[in-house]
N, C-alpha and C. Protein backbone atom coordinates (compact mmCIF):
# COMPACT_ATOMS: atom_id res chain seq x y z
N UNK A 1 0.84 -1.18 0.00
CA UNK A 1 0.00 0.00 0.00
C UNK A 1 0.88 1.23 0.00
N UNK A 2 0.47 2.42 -0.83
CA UNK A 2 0.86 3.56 -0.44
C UNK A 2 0.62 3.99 0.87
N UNK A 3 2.40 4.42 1.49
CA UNK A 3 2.36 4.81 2.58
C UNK A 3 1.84 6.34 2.24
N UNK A 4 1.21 6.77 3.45
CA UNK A 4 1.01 8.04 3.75
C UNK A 4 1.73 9.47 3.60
N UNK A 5 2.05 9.99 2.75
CA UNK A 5 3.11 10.82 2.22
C UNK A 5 3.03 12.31 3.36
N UNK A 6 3.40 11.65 4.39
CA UNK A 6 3.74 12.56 5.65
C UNK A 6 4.66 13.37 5.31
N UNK A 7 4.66 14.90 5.03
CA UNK A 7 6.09 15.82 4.64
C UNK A 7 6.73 16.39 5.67
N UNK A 8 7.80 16.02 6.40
CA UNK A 8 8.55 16.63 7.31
C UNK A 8 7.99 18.44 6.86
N UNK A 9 7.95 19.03 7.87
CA UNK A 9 7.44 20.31 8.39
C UNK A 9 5.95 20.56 7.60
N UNK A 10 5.03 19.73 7.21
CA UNK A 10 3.77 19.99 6.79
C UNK A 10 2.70 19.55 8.40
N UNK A 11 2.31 20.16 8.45
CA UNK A 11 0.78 19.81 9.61
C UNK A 11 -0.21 19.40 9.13
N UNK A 12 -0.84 20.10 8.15
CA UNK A 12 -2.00 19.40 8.04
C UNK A 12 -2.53 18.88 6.37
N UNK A 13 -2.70 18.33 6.43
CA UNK A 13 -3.36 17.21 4.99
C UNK A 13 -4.79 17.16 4.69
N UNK A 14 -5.00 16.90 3.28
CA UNK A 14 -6.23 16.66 2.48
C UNK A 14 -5.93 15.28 1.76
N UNK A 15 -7.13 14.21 2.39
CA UNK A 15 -7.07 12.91 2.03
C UNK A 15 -7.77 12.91 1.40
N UNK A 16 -7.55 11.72 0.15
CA UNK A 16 -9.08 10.73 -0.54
C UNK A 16 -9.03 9.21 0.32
N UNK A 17 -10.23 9.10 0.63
CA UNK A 17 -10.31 7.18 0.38
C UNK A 17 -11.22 6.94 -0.51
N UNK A 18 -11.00 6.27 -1.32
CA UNK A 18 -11.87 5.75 -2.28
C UNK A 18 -11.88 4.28 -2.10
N UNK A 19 -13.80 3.66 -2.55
CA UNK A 19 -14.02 2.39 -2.35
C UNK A 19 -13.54 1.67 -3.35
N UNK A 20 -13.17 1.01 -3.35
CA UNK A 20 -12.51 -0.24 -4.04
C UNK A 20 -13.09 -0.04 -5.40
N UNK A 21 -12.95 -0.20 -6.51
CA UNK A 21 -13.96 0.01 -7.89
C UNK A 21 -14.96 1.57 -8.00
N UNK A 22 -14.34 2.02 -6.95
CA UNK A 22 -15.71 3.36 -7.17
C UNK A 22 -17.10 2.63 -6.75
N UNK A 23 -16.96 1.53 -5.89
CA UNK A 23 -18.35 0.71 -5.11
C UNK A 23 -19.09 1.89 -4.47
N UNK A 24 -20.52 2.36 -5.24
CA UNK A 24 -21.23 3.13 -4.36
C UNK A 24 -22.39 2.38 -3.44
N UNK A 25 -20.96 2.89 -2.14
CA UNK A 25 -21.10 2.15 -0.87
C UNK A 25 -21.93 3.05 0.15
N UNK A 26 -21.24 4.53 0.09
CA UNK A 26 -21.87 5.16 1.34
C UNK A 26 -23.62 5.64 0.91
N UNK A 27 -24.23 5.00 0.48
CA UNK A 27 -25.62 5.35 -0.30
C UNK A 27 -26.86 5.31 1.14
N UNK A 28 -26.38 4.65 2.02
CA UNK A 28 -26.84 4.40 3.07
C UNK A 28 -26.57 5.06 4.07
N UNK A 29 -26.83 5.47 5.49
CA UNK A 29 -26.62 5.77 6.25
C UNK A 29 -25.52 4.86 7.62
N UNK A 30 -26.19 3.53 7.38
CA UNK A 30 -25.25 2.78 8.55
C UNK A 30 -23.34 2.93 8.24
N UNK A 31 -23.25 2.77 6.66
CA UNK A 31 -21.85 2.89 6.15
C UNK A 31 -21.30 4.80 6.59
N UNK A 32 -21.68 5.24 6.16
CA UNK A 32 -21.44 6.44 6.53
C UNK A 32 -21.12 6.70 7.95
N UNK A 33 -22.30 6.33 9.13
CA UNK A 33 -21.59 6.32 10.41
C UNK A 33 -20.63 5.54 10.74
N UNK A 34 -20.01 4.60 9.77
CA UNK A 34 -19.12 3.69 10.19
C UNK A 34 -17.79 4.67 10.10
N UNK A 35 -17.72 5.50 9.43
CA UNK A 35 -16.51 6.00 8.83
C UNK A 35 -16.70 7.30 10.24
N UNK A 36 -17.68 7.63 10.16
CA UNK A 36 -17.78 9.30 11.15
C UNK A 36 -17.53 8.88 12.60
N UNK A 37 -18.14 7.36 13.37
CA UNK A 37 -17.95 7.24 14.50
C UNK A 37 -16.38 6.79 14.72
N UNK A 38 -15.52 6.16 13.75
CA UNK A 38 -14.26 6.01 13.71
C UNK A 38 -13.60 7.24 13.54
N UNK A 39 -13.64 8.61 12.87
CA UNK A 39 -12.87 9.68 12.97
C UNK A 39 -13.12 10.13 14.74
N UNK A 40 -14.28 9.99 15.24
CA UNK A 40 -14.76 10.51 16.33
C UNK A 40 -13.92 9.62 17.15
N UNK A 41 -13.77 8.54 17.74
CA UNK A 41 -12.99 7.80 17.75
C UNK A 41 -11.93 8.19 18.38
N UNK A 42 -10.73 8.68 16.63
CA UNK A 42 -9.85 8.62 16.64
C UNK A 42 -9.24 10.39 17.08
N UNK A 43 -10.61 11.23 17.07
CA UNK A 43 -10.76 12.19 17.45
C UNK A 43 -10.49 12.11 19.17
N UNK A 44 -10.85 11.10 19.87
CA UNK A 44 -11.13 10.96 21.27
C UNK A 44 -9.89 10.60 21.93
N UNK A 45 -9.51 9.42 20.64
CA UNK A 45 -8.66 8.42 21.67
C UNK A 45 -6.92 8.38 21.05
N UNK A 46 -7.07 8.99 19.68
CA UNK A 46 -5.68 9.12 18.74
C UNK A 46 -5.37 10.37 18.76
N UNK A 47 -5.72 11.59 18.78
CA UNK A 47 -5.03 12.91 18.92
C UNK A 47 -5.40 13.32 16.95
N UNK A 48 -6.30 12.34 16.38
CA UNK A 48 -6.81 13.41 15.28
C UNK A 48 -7.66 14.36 15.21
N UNK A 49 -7.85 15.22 14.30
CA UNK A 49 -7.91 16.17 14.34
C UNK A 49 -8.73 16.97 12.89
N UNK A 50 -10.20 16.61 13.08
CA UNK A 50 -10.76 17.05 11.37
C UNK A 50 -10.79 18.18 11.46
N UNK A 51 -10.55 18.62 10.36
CA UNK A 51 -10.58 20.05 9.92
C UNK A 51 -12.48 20.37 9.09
N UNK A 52 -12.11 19.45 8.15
CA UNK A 52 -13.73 19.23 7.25
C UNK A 52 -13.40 17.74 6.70
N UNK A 53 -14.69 17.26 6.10
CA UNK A 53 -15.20 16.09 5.53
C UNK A 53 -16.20 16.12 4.61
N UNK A 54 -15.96 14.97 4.11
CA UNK A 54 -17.23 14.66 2.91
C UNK A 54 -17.19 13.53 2.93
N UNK A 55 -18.30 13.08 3.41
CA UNK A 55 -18.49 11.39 2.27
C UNK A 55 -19.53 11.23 1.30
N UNK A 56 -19.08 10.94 0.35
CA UNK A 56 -19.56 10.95 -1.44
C UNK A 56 -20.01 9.16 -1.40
N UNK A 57 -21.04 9.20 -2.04
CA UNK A 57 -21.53 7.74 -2.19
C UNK A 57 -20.22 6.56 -2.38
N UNK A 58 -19.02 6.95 -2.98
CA UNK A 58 -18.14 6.14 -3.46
C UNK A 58 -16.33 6.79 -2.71
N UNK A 59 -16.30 7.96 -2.35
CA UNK A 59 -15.21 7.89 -1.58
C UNK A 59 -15.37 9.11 -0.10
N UNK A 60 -14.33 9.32 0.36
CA UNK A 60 -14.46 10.43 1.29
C UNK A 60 -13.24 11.50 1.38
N UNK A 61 -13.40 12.82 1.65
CA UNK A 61 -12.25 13.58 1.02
C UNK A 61 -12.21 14.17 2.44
N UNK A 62 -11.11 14.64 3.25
CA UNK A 62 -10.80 14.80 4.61
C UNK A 62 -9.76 15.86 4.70
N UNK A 63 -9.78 16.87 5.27
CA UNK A 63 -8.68 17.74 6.04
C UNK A 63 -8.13 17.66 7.29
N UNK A 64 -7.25 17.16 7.71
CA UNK A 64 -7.12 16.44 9.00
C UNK A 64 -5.77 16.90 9.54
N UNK A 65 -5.31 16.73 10.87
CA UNK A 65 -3.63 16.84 11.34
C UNK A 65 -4.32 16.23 12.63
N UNK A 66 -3.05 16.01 12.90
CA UNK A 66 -2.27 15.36 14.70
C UNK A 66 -2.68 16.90 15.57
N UNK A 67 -3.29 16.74 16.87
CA UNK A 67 -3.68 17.72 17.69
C UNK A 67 -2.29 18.41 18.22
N UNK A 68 -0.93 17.34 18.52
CA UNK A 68 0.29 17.90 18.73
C UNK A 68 1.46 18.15 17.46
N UNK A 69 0.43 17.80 15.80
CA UNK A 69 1.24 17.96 14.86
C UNK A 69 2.41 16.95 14.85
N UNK A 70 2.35 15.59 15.73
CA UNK A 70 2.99 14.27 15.63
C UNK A 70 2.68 13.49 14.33
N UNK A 71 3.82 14.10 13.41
CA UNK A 71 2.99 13.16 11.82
C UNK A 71 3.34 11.89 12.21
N UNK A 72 4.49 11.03 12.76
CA UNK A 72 4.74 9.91 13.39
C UNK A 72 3.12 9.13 13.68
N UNK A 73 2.65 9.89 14.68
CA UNK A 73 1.49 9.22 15.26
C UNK A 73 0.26 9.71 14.43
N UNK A 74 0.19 10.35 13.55
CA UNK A 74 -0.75 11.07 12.68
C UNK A 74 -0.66 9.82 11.21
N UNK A 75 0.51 9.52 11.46
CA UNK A 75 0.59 8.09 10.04
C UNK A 75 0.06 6.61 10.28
N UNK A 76 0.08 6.75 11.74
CA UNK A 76 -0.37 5.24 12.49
C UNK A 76 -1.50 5.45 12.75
N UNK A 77 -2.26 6.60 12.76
CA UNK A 77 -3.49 7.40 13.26
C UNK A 77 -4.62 6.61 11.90
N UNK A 78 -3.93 7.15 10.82
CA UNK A 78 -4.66 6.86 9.58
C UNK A 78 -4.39 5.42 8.98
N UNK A 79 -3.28 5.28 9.11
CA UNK A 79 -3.58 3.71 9.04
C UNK A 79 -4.32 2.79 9.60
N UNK A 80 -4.55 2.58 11.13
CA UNK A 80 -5.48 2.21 11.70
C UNK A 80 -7.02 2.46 11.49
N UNK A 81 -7.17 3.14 11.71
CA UNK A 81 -8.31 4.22 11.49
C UNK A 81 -9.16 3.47 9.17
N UNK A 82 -7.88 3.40 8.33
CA UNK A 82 -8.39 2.95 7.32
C UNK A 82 -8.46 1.15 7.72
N UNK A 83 -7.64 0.71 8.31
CA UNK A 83 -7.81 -1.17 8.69
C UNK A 83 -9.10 -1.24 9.34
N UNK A 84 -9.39 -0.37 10.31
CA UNK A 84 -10.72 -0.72 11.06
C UNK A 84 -12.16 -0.49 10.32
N UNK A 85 -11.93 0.87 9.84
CA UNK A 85 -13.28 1.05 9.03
C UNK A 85 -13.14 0.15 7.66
N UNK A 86 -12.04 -0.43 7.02
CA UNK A 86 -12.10 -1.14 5.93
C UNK A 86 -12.67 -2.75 6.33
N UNK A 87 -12.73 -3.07 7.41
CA UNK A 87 -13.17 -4.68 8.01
C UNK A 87 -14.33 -4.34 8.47
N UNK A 88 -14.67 -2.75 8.98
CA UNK A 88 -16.50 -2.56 9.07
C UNK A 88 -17.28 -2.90 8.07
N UNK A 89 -16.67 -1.95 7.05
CA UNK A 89 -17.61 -1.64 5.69
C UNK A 89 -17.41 -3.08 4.97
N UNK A 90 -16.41 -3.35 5.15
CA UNK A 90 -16.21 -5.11 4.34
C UNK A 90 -17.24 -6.21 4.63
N UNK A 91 -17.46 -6.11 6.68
CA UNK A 91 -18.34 -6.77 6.84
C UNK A 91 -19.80 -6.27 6.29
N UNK A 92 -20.23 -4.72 6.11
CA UNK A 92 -21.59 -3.99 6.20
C UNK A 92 -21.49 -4.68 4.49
N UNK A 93 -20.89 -4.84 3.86
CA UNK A 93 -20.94 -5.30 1.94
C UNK A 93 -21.35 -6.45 2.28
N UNK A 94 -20.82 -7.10 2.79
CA UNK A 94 -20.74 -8.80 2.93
C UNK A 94 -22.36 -9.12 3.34
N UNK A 95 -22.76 -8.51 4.45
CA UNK A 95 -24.06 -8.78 4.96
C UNK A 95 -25.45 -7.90 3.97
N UNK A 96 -24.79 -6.67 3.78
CA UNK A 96 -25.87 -6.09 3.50
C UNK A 96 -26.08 -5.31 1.66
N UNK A 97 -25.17 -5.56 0.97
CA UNK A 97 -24.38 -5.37 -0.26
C UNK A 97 -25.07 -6.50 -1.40
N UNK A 98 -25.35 -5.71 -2.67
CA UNK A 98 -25.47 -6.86 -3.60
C UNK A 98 -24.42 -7.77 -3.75
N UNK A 99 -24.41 -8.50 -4.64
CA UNK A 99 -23.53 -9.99 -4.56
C UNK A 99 -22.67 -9.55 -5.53
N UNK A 100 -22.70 -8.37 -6.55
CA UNK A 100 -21.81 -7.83 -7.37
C UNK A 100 -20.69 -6.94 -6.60
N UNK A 101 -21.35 -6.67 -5.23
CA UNK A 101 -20.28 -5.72 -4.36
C UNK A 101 -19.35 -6.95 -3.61
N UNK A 102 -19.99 -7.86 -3.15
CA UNK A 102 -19.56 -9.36 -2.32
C UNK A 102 -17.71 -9.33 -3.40
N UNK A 103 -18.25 -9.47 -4.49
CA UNK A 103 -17.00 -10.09 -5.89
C UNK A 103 -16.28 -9.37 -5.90
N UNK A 104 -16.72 -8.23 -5.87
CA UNK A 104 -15.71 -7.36 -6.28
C UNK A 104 -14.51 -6.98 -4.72
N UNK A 105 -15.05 -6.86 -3.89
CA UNK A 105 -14.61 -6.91 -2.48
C UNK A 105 -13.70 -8.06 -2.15
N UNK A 106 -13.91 -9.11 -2.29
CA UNK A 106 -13.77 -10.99 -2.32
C UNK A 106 -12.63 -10.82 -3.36
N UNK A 107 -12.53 -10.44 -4.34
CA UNK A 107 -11.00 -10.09 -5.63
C UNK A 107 -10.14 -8.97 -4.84
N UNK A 108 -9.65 -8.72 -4.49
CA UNK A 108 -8.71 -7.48 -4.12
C UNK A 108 -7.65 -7.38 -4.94
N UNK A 109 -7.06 -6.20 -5.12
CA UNK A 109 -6.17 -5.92 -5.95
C UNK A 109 -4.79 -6.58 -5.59
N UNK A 110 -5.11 -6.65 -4.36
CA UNK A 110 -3.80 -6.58 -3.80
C UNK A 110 -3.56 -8.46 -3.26
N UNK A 111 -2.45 -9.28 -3.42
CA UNK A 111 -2.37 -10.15 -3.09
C UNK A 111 -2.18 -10.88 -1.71
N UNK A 112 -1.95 -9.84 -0.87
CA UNK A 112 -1.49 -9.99 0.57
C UNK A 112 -2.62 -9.95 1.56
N UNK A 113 -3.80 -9.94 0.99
CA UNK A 113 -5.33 -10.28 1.72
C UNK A 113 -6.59 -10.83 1.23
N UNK A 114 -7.41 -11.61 1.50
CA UNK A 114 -8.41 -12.03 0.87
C UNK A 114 -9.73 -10.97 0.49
N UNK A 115 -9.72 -10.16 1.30
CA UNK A 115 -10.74 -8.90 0.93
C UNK A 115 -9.65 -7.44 1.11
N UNK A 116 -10.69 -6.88 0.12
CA UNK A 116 -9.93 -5.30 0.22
C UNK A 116 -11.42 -4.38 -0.25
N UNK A 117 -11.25 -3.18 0.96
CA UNK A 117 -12.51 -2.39 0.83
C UNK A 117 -11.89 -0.55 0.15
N UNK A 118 -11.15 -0.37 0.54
CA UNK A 118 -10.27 0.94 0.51
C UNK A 118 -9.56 0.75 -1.06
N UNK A 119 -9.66 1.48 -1.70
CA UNK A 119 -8.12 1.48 -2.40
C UNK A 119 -7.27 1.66 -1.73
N UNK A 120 -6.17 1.52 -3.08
CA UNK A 120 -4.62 1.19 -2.31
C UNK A 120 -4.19 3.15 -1.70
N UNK A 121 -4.38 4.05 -2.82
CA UNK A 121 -3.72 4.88 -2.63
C UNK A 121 -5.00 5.84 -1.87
N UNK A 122 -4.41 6.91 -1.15
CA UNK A 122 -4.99 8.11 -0.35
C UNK A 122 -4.69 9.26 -0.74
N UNK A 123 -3.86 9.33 -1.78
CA UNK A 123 -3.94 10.87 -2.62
C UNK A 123 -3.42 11.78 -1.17
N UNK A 124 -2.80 11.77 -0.67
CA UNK A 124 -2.30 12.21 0.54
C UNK A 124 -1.69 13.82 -0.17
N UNK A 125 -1.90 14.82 0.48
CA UNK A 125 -1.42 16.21 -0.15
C UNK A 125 -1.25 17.26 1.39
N UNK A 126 -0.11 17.61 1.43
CA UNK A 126 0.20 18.55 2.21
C UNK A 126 -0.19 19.90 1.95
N UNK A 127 -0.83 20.93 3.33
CA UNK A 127 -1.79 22.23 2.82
C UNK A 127 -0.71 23.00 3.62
N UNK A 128 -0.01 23.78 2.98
CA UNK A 128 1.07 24.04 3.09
C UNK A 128 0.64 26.31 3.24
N UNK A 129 -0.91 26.62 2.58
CA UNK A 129 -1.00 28.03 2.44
C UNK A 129 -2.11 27.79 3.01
N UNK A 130 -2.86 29.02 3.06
CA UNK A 130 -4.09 29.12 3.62
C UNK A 130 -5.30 29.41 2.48
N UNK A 131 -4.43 29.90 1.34
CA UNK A 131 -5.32 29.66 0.01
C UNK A 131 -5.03 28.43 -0.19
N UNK A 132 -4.64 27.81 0.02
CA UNK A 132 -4.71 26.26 -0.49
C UNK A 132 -5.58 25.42 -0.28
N UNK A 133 -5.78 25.74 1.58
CA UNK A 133 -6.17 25.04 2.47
C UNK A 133 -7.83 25.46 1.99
N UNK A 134 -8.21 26.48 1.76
CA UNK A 134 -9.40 27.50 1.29
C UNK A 134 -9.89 26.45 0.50
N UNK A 135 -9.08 26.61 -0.83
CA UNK A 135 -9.77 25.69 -2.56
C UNK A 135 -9.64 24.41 -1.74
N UNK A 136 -8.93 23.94 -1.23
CA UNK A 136 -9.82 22.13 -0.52
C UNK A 136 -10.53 22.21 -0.07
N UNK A 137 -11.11 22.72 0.73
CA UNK A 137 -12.14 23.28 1.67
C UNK A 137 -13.43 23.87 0.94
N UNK A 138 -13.19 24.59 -0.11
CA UNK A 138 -14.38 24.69 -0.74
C UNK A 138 -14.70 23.45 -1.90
N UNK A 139 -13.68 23.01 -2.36
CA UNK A 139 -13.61 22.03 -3.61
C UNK A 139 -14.77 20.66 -2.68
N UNK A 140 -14.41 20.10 -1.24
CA UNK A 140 -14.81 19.16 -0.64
C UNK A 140 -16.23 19.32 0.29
N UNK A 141 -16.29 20.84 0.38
CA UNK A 141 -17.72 21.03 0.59
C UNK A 141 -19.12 21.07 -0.87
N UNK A 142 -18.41 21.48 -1.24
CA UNK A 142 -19.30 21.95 -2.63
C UNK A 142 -19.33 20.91 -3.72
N UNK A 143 -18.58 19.54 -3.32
CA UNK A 143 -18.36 18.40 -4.44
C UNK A 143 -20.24 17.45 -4.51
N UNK A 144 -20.96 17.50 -3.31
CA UNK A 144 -22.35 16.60 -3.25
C UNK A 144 -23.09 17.71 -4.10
N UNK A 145 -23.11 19.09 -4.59
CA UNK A 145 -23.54 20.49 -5.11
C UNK A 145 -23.44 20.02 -6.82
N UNK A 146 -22.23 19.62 -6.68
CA UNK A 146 -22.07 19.47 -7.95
C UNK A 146 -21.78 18.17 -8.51
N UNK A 147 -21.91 17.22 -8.02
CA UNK A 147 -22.32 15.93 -8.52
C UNK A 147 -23.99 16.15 -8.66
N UNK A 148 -24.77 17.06 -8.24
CA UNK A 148 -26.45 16.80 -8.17
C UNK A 148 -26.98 16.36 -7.32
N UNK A 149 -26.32 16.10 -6.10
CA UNK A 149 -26.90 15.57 -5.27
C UNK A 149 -27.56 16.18 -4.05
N UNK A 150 -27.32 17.51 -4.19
CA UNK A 150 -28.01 18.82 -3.37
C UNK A 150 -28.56 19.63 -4.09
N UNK A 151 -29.51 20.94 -3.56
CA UNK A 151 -29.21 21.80 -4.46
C UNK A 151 -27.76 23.22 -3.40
N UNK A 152 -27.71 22.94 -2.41
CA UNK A 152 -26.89 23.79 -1.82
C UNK A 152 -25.94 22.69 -0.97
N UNK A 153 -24.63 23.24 -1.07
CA UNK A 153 -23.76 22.38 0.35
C UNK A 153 -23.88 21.95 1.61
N UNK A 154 -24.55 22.72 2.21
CA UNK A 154 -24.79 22.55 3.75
C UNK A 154 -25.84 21.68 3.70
N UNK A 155 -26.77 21.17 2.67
CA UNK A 155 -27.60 20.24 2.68
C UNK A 155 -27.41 18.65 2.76
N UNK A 156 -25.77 18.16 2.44
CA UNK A 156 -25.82 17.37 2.51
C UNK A 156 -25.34 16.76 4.04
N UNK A 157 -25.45 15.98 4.69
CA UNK A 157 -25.39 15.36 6.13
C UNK A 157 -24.45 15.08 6.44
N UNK A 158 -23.50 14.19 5.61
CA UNK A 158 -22.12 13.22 5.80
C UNK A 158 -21.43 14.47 5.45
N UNK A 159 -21.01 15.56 5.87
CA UNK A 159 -20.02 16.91 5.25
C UNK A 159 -19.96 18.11 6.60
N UNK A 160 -19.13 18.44 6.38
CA UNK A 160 -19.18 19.61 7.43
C UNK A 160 -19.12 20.91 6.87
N UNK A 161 -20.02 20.91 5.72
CA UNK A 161 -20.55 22.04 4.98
C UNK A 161 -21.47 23.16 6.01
N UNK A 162 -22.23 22.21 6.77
CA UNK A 162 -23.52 23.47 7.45
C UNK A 162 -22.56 23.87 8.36
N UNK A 163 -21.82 22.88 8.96
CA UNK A 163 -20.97 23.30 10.17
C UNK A 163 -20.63 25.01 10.14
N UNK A 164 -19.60 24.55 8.76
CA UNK A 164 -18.94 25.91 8.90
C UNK A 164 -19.24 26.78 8.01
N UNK A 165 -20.02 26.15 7.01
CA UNK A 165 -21.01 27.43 6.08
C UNK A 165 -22.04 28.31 6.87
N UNK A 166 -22.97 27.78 7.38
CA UNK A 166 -24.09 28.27 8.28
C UNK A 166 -23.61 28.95 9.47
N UNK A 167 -24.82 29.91 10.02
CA UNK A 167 -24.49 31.06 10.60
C UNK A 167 -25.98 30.92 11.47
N UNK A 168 -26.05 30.61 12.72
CA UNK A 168 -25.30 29.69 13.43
C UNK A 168 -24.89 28.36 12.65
N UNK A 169 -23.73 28.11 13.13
CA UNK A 169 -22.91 26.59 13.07
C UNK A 169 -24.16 25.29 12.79
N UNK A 170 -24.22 24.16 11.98
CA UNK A 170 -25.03 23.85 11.25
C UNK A 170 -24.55 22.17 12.24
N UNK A 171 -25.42 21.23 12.25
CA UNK A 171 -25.22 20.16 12.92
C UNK A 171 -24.33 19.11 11.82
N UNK A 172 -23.39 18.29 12.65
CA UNK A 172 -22.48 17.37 11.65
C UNK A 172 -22.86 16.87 12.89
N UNK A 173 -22.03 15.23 12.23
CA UNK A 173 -21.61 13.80 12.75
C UNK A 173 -20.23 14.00 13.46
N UNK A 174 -19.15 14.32 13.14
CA UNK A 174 -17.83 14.25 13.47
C UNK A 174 -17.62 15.80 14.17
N UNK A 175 -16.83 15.59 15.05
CA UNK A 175 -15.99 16.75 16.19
C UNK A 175 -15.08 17.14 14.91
N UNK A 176 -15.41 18.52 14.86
CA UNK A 176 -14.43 19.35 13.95
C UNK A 176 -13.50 19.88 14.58
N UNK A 177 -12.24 20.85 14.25
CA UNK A 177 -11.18 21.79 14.45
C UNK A 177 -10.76 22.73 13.80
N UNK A 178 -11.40 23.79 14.62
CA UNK A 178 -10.69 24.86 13.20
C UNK A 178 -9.40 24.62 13.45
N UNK A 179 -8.93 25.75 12.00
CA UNK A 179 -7.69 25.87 11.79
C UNK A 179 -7.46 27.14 11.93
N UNK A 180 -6.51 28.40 12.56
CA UNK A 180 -5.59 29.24 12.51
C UNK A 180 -4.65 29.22 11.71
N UNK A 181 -4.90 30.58 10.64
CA UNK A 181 -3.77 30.63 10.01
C UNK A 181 -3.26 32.25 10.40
């Protein structure tokens, strides 16, 4: 697997996970909390740290850092964090998934396991400006807008669009963090 492209003096990152084949998995609600009660989690008990989120029927796009900026423990943070929710959602396919998701899950790309739910890579990108950090931030709120699947951002649930679009602060799933720049 692609390791986590942790950049000595970067803090904070913009992830993809994407489901295995583009499997539109999160279409449901139980899959979706699988992924939000594990950031929360790892929010509680690992020292991560969301900035914003999205989960898209088929992947999830994340702004995240270490609460003490430990990329060390911020790399073991996300690794774990993808092993656990990838043996949730593996089991939530297995039980509750057509039999075309079962196959495709059951083949993995990769030879070193019998199932694989995650792709291999995480598109891992260091936010290095605060315009940077901005266009991810709007690109990952505004992506359910423009796939069609809203007519406004803050409408969709799995996102921390209302959070920090809305005025008052809009209800999410996951413990957010701003960022100071």
């Amino acid at each position: 697997m692609e390791t986590c492209q942790i950049q000595e003096g970067a803090a904070v990152y913009y992830l993809t996970f994407t489901v295995i084949d583009w499997l539109p998995v999160f279409i449901a609600e139980e899959p979706c909390l699988i992924v939000t009660e594990s950031l929360n989690f790892c929010h509680d008990h690992k020292a991560l740290r969301i900035n914003a989120f999205v989960i898209m029927p088929t992947h999830a796009h994340l702004i995240l850092f270490d609460k003490d900026f430990d990329n060390d423990r911020l790399r073991r943070t996300l690794q774990d964090m993808r092993q656990f929710t990838g043996r949730q959602l593996t089991d939530f396919c297995q039980q509750r998934m057509p039999e075309a998701f079962k196959q495709v899950i059951n083949n993995p790309q990769r030879t070193d396991r019998a199932r694989q739910f995650w792709q291999q890579s995480r598109h891992p990108v260091a936010i290095w400006t605060e315009s940077f950090w901005q266009s991810k931030l709007n690109y990952l709120h505004d992506n359910p807008r423009r796939k069609g699947l809203v007519l406004e951002a803050a409408a969709w649930r799995f996102s921390s669009a209302a959070y920090w679009l809305l005025d008052p602060p809009g209800e999410t799933d996951v413990k957010l963090t701003g960022i100071e720049w």
